[in-house]
PDB file of N, CA and C in Angstrom:
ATOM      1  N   UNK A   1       0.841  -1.193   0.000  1.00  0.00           N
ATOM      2  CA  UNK A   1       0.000   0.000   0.000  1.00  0.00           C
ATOM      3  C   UNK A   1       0.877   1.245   0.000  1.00  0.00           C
ATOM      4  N   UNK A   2       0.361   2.421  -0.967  1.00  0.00           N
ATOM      5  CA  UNK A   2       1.326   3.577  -0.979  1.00  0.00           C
ATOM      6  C   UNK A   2       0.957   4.554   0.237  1.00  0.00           C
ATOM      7  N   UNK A   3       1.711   4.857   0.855  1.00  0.00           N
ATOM      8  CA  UNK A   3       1.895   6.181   1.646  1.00  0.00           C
ATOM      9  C   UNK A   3       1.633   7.534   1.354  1.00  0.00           C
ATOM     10  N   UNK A   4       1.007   8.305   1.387  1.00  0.00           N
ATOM     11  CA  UNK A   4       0.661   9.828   0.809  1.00  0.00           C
ATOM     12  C   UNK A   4       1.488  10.387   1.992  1.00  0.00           C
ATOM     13  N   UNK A   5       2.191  11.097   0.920  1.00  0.00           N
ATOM     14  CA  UNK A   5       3.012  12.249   2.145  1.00  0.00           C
ATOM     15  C   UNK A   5       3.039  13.395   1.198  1.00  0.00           C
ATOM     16  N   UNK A   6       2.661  14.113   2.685  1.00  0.00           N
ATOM     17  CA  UNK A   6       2.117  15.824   2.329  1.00  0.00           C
ATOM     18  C   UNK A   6       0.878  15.759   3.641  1.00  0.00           C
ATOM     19  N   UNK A   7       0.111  16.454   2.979  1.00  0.00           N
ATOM     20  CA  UNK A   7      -1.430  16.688   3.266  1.00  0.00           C
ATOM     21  C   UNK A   7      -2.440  17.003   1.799  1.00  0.00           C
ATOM     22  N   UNK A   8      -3.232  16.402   2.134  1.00  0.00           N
ATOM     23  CA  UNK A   8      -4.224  16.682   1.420  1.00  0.00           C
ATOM     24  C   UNK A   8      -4.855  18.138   1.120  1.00  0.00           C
ATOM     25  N   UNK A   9      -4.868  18.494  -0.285  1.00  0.00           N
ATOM     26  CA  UNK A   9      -5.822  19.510  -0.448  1.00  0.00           C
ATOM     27  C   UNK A   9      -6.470  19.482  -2.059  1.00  0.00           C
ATOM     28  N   UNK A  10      -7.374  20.568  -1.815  1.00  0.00           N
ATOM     29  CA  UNK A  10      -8.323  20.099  -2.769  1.00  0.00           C
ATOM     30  C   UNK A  10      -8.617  21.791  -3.724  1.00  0.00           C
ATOM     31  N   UNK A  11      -7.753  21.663  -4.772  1.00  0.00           N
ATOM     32  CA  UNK A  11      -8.109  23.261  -5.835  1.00  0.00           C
ATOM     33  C   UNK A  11      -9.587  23.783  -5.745  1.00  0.00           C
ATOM     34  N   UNK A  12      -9.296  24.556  -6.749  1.00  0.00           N
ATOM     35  CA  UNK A  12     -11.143  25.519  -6.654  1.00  0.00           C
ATOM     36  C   UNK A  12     -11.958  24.485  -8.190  1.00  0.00           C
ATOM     37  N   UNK A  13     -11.153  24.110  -8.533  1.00  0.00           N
ATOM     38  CA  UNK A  13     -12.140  23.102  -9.499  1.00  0.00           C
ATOM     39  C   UNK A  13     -12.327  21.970  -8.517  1.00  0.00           C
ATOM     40  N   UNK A  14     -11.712  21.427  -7.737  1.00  0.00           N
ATOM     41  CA  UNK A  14     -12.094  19.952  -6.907  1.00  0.00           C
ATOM     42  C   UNK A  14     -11.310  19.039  -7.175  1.00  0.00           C
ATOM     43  N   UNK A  15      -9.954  19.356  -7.475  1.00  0.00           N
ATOM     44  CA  UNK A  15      -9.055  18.272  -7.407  1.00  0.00           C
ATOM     45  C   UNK A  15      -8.655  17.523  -6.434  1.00  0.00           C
ATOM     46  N   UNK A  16      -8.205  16.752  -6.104  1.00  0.00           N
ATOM     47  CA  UNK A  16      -7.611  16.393  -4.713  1.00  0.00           C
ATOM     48  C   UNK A  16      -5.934  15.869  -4.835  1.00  0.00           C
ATOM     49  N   UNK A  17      -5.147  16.046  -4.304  1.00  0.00           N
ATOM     50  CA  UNK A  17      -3.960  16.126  -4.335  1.00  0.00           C
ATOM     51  C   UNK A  17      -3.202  16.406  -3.010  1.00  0.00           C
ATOM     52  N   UNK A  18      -1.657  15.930  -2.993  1.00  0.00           N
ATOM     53  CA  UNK A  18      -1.406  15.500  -1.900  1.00  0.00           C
ATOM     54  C   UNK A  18       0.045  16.607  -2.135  1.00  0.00           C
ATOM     55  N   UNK A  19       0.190  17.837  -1.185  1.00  0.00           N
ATOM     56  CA  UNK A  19       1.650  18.094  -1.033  1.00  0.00           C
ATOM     57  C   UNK A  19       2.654  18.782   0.157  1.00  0.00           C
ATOM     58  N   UNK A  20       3.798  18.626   0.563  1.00  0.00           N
ATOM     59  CA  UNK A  20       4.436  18.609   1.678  1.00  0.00           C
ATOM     60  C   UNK A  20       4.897  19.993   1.738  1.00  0.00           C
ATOM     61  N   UNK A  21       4.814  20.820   0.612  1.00  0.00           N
ATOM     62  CA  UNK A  21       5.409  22.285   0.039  1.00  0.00           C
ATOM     63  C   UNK A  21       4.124  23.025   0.721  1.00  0.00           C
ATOM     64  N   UNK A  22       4.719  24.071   0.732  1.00  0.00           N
ATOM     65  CA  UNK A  22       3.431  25.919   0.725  1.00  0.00           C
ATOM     66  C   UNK A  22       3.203  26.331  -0.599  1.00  0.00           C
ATOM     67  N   UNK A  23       3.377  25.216  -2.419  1.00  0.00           N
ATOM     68  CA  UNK A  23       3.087  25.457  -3.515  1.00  0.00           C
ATOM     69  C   UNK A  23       1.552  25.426  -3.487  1.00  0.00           C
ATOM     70  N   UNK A  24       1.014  26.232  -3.785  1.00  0.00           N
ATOM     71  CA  UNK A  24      -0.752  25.826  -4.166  1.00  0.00           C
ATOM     72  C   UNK A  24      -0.727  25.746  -4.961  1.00  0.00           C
ATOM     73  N   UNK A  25       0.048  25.002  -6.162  1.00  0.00           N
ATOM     74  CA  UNK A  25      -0.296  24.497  -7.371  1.00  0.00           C
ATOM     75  C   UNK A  25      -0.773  23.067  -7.675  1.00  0.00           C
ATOM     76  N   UNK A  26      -1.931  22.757  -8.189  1.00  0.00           N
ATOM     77  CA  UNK A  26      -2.707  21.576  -8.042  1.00  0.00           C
ATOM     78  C   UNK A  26      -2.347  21.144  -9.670  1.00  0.00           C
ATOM     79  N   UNK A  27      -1.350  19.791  -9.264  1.00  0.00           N
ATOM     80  CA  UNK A  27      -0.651  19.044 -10.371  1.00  0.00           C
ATOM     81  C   UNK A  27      -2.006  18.534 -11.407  1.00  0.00           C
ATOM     82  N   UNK A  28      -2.710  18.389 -11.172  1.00  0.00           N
ATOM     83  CA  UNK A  28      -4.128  17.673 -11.898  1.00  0.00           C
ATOM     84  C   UNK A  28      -4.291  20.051 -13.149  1.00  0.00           C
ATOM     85  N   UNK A  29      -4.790  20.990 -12.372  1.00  0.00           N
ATOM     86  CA  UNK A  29      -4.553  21.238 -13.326  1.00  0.00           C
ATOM     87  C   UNK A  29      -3.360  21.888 -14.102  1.00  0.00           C
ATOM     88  N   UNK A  30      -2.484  21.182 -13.382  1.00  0.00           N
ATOM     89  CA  UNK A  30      -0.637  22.291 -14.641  1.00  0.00           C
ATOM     90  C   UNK A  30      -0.778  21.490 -15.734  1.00  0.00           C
ATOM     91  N   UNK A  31      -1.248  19.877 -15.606  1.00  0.00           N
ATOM     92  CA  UNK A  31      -1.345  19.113 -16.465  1.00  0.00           C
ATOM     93  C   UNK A  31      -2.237  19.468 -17.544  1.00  0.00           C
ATOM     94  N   UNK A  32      -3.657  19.798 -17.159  1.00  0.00           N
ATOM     95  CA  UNK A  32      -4.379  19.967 -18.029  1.00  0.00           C
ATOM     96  C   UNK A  32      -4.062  21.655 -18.899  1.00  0.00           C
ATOM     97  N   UNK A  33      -3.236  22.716 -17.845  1.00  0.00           N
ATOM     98  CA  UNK A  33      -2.826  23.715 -18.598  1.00  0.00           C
ATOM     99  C   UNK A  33      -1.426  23.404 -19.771  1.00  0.00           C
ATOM    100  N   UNK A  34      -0.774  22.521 -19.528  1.00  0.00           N
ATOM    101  CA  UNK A  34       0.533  22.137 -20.126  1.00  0.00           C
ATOM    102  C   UNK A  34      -0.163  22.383 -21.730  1.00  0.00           C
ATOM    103  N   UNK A  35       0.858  23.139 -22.996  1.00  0.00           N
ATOM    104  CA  UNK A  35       0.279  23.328 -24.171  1.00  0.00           C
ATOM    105  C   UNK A  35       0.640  21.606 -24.906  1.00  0.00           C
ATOM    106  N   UNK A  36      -0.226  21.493 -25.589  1.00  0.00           N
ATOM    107  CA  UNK A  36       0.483  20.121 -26.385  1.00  0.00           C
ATOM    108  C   UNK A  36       1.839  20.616 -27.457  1.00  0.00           C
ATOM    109  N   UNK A  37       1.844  21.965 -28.311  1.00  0.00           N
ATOM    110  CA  UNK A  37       2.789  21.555 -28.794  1.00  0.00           C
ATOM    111  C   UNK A  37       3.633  23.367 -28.597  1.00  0.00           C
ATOM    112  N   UNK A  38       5.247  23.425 -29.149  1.00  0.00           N
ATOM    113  CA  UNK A  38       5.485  24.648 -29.223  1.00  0.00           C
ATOM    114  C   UNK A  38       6.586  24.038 -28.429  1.00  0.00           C
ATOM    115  N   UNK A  39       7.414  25.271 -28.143  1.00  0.00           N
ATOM    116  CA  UNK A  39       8.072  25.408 -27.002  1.00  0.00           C
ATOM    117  C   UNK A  39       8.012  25.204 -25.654  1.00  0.00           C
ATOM    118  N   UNK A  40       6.776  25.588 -25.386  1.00  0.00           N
ATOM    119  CA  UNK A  40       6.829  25.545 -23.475  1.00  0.00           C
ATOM    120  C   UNK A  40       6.394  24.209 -23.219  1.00  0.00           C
ATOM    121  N   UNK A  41       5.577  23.727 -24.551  1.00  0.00           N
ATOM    122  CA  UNK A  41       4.969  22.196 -23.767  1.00  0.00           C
ATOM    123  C   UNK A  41       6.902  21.349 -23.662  1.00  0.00           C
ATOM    124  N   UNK A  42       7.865  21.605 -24.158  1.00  0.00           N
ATOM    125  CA  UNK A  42       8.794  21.150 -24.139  1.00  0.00           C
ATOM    126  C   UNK A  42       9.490  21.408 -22.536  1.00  0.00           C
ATOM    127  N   UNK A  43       9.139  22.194 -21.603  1.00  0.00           N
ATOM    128  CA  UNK A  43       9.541  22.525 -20.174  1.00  0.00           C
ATOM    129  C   UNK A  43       8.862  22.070 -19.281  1.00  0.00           C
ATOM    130  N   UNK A  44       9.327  21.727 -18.100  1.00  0.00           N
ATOM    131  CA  UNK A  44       8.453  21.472 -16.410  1.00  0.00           C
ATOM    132  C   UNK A  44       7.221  22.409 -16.492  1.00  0.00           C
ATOM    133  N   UNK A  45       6.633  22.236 -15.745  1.00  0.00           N
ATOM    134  CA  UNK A  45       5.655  23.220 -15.123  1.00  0.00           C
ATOM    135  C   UNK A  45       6.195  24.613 -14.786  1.00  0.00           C
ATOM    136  N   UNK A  46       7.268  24.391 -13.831  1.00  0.00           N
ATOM    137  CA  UNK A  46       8.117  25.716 -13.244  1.00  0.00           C
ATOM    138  C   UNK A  46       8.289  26.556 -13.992  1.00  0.00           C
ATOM    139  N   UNK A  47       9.105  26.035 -15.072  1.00  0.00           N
ATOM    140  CA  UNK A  47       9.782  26.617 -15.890  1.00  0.00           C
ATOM    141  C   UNK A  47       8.839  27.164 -17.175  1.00  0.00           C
ATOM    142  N   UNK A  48       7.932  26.353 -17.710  1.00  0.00           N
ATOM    143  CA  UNK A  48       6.926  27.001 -18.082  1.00  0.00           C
ATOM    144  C   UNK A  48       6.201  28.485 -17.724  1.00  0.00           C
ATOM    145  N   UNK A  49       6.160  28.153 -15.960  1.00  0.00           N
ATOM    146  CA  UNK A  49       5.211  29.030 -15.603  1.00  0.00           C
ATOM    147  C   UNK A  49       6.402  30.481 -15.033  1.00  0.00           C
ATOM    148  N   UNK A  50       7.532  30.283 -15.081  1.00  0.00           N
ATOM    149  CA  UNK A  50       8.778  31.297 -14.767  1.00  0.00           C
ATOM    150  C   UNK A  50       8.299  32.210 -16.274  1.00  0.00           C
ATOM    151  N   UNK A  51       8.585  31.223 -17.284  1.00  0.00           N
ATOM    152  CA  UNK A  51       8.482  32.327 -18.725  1.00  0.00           C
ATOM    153  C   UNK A  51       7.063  33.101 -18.925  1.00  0.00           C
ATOM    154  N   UNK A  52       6.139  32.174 -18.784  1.00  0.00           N
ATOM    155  CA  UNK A  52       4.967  32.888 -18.866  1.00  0.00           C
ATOM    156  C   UNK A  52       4.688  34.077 -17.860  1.00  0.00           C
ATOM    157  N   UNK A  53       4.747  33.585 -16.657  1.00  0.00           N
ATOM    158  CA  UNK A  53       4.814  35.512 -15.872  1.00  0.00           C
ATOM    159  C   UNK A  53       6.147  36.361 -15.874  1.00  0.00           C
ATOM    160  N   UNK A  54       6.779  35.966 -16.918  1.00  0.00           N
ATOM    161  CA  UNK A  54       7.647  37.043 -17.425  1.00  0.00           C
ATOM    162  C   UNK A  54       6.921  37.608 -18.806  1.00  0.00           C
ATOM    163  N   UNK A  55       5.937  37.286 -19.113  1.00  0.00           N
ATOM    164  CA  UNK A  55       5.470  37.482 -20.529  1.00  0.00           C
ATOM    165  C   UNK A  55       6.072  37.213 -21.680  1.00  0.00           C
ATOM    166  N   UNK A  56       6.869  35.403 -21.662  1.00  0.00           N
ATOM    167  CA  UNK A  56       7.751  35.244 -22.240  1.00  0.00           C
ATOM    168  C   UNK A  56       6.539  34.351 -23.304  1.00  0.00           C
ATOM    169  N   UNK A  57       5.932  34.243 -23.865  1.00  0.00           N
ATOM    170  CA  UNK A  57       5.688  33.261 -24.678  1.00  0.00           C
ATOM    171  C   UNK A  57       5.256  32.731 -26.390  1.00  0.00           C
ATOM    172  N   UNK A  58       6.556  33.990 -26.634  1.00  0.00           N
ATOM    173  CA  UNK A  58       6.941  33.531 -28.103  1.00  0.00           C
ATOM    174  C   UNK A  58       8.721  33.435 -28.289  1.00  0.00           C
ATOM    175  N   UNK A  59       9.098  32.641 -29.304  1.00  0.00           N
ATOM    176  CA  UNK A  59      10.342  32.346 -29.307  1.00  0.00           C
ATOM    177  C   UNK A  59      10.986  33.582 -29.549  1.00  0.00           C
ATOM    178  N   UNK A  60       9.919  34.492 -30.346  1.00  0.00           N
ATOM    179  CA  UNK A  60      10.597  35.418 -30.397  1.00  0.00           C
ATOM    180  C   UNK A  60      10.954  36.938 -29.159  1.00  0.00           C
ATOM    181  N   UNK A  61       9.939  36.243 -28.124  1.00  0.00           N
ATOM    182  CA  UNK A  61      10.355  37.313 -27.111  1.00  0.00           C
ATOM    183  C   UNK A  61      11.246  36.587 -26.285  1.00  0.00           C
ATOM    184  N   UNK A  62      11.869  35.202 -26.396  1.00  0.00           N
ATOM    185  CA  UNK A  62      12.658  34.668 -25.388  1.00  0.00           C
ATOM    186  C   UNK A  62      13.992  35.092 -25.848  1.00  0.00           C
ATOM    187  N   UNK A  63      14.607  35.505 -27.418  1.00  0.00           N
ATOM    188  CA  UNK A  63      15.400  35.521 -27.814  1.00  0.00           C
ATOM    189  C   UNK A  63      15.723  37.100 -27.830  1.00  0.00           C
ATOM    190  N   UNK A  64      14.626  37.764 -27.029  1.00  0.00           N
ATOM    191  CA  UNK A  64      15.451  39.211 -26.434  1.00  0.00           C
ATOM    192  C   UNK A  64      16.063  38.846 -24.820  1.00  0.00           C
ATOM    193  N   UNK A  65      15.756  38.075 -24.608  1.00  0.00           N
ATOM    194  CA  UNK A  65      16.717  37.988 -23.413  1.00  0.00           C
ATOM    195  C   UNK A  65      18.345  37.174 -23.320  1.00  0.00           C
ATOM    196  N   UNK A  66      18.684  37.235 -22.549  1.00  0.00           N
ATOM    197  CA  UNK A  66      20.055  36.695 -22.205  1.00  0.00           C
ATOM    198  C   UNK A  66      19.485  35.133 -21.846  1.00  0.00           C
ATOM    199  N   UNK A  67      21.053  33.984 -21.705  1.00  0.00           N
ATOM    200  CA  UNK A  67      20.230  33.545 -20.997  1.00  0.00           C
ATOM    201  C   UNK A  67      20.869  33.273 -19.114  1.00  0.00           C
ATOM    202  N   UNK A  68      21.358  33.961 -19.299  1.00  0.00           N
ATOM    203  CA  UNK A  68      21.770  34.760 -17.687  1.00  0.00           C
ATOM    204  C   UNK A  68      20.549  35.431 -17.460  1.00  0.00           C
ATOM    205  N   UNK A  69      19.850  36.225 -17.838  1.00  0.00           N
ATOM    206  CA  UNK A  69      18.726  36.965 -17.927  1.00  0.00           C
ATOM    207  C   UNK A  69      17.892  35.575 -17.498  1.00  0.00           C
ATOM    208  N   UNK A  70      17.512  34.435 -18.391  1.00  0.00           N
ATOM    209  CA  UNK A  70      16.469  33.843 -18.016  1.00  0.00           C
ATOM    210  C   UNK A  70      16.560  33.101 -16.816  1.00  0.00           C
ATOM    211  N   UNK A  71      17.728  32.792 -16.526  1.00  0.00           N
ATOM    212  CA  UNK A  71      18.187  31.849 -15.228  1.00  0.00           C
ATOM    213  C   UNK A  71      17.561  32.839 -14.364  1.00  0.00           C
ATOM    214  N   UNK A  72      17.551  34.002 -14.190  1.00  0.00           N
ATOM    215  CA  UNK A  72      16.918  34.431 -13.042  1.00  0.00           C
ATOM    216  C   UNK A  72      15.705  34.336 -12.729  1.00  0.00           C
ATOM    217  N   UNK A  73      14.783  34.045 -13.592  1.00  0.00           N
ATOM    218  CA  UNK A  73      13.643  33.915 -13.549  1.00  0.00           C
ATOM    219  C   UNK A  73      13.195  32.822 -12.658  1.00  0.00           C
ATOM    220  N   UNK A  74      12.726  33.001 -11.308  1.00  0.00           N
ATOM    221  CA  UNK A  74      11.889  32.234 -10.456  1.00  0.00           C
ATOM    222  C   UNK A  74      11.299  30.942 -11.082  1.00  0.00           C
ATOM    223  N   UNK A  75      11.734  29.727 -10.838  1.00  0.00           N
ATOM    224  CA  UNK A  75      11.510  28.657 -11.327  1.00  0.00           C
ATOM    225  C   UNK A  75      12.230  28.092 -12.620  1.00  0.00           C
ATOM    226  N   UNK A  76      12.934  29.006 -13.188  1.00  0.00           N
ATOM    227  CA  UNK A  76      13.787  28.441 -14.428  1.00  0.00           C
ATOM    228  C   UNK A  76      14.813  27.754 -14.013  1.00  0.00           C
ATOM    229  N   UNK A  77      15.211  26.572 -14.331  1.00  0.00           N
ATOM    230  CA  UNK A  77      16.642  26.177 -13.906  1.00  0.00           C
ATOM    231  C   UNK A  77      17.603  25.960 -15.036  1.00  0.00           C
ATOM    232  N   UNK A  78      18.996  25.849 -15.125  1.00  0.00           N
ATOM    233  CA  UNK A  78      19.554  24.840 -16.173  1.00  0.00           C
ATOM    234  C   UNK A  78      19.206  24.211 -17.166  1.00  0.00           C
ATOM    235  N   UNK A  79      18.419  22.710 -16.720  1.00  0.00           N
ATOM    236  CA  UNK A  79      18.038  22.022 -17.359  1.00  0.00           C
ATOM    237  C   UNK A  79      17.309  22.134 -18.417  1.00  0.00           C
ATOM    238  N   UNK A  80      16.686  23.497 -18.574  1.00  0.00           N
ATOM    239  CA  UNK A  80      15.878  23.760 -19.277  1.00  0.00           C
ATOM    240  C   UNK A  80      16.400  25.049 -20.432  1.00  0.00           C
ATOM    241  N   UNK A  81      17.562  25.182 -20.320  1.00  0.00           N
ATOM    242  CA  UNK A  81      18.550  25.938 -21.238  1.00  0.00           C
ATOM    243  C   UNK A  81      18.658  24.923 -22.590  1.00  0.00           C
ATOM    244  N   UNK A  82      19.348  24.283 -22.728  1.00  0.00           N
ATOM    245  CA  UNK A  82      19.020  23.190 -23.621  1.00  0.00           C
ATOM    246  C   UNK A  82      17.971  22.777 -25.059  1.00  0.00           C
ATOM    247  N   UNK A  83      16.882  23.040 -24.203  1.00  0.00           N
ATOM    248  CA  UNK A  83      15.232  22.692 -24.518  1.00  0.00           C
ATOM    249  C   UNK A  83      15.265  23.996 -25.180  1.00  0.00           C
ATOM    250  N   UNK A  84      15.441  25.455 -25.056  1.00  0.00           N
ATOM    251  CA  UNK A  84      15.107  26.581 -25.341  1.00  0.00           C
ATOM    252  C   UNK A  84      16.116  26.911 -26.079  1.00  0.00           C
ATOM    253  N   UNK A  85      17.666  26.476 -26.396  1.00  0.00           N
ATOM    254  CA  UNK A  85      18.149  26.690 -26.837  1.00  0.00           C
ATOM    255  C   UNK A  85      17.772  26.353 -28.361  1.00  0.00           C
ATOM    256  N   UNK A  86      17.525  24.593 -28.333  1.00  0.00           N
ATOM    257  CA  UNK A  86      17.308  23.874 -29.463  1.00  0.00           C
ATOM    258  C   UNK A  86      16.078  24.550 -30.216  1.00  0.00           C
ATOM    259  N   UNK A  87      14.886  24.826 -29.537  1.00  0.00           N
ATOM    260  CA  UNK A  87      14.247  25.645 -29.878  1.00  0.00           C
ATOM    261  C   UNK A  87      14.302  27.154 -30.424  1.00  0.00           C
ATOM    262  N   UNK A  88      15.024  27.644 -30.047  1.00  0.00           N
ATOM    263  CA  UNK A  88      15.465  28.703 -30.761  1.00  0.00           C
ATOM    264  C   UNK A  88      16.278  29.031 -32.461  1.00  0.00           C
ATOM    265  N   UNK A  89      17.264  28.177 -31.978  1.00  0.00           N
ATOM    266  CA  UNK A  89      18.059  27.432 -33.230  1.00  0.00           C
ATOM    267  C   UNK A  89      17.285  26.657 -34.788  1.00  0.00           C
ATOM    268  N   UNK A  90      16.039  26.031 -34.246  1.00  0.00           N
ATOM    269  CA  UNK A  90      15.399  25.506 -34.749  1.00  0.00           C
ATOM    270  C   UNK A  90      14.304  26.526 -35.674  1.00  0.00           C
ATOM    271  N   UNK A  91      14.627  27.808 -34.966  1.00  0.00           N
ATOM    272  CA  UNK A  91      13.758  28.797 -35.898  1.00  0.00           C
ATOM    273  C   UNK A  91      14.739  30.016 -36.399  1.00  0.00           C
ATOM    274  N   UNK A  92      15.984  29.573 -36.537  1.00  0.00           N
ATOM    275  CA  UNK A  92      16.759  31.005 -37.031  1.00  0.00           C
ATOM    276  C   UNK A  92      16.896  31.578 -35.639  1.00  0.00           C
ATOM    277  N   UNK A  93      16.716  31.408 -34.829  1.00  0.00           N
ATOM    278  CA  UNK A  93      17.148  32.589 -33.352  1.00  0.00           C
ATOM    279  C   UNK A  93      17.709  32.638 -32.033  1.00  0.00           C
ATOM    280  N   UNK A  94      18.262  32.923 -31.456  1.00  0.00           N
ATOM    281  CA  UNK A  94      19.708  33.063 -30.446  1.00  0.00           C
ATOM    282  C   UNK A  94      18.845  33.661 -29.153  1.00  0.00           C
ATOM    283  N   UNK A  95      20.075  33.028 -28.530  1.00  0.00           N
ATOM    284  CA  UNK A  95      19.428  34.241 -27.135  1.00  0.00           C
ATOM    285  C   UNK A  95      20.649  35.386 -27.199  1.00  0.00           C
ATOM    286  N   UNK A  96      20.094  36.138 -26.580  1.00  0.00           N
ATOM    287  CA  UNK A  96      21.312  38.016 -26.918  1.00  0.00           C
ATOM    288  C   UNK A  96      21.492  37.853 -25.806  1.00  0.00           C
ATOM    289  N   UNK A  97      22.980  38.183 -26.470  1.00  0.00           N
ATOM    290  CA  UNK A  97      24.516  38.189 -26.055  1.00  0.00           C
ATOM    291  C   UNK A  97      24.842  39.110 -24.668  1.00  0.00           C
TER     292      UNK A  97
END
């Protein structure tokens, strides 16, 4: 039998979900917000949701930033340099220098 660790809580749609964090983000809907295709469906949740409340969500506004610039962004990590890079590249465009 599995163990739930956290606590239980339940979103404003009625999800129920289990977590040990002070995140009120209810995994049932990041999932259903996740885009199917593009760029961001290619990132975590975090990191998704770092670019989007930066008002990041065209390739072409990611490629006015640095990406020292994007690492700062609350929830962006590393791992996800890569993903945005290839993506960029993949349309003619860089991150500035």
């Amino acid at each position: 039998m599995k163990t739930q660790k956290g606590n239980l809580r339940i979103c404003n749609k009625g999800h129920k979900y289990y977590k040990s964090s002070n995140c009120p983000t209810c995994p049932t809907c990041e999932q259903e917000r996740k885009p199917d295709n593009g760029f961001l469906s290619m990132l975590s949740a975090p990191a998704r949701r770092a670019l989007e409340s930066n008002e990041v969500t065209s390739l072409q506004q990611l490629s006015k930033f640095s990406e020292k610039e994007i690492l700062q962004f609350h929830g962006m990590g590393p791992a996800s340099l890569p993903k945005l890079r290839t993506a960029l590249q993949a349309n003619g465009l860089a991150f500035k220098n």
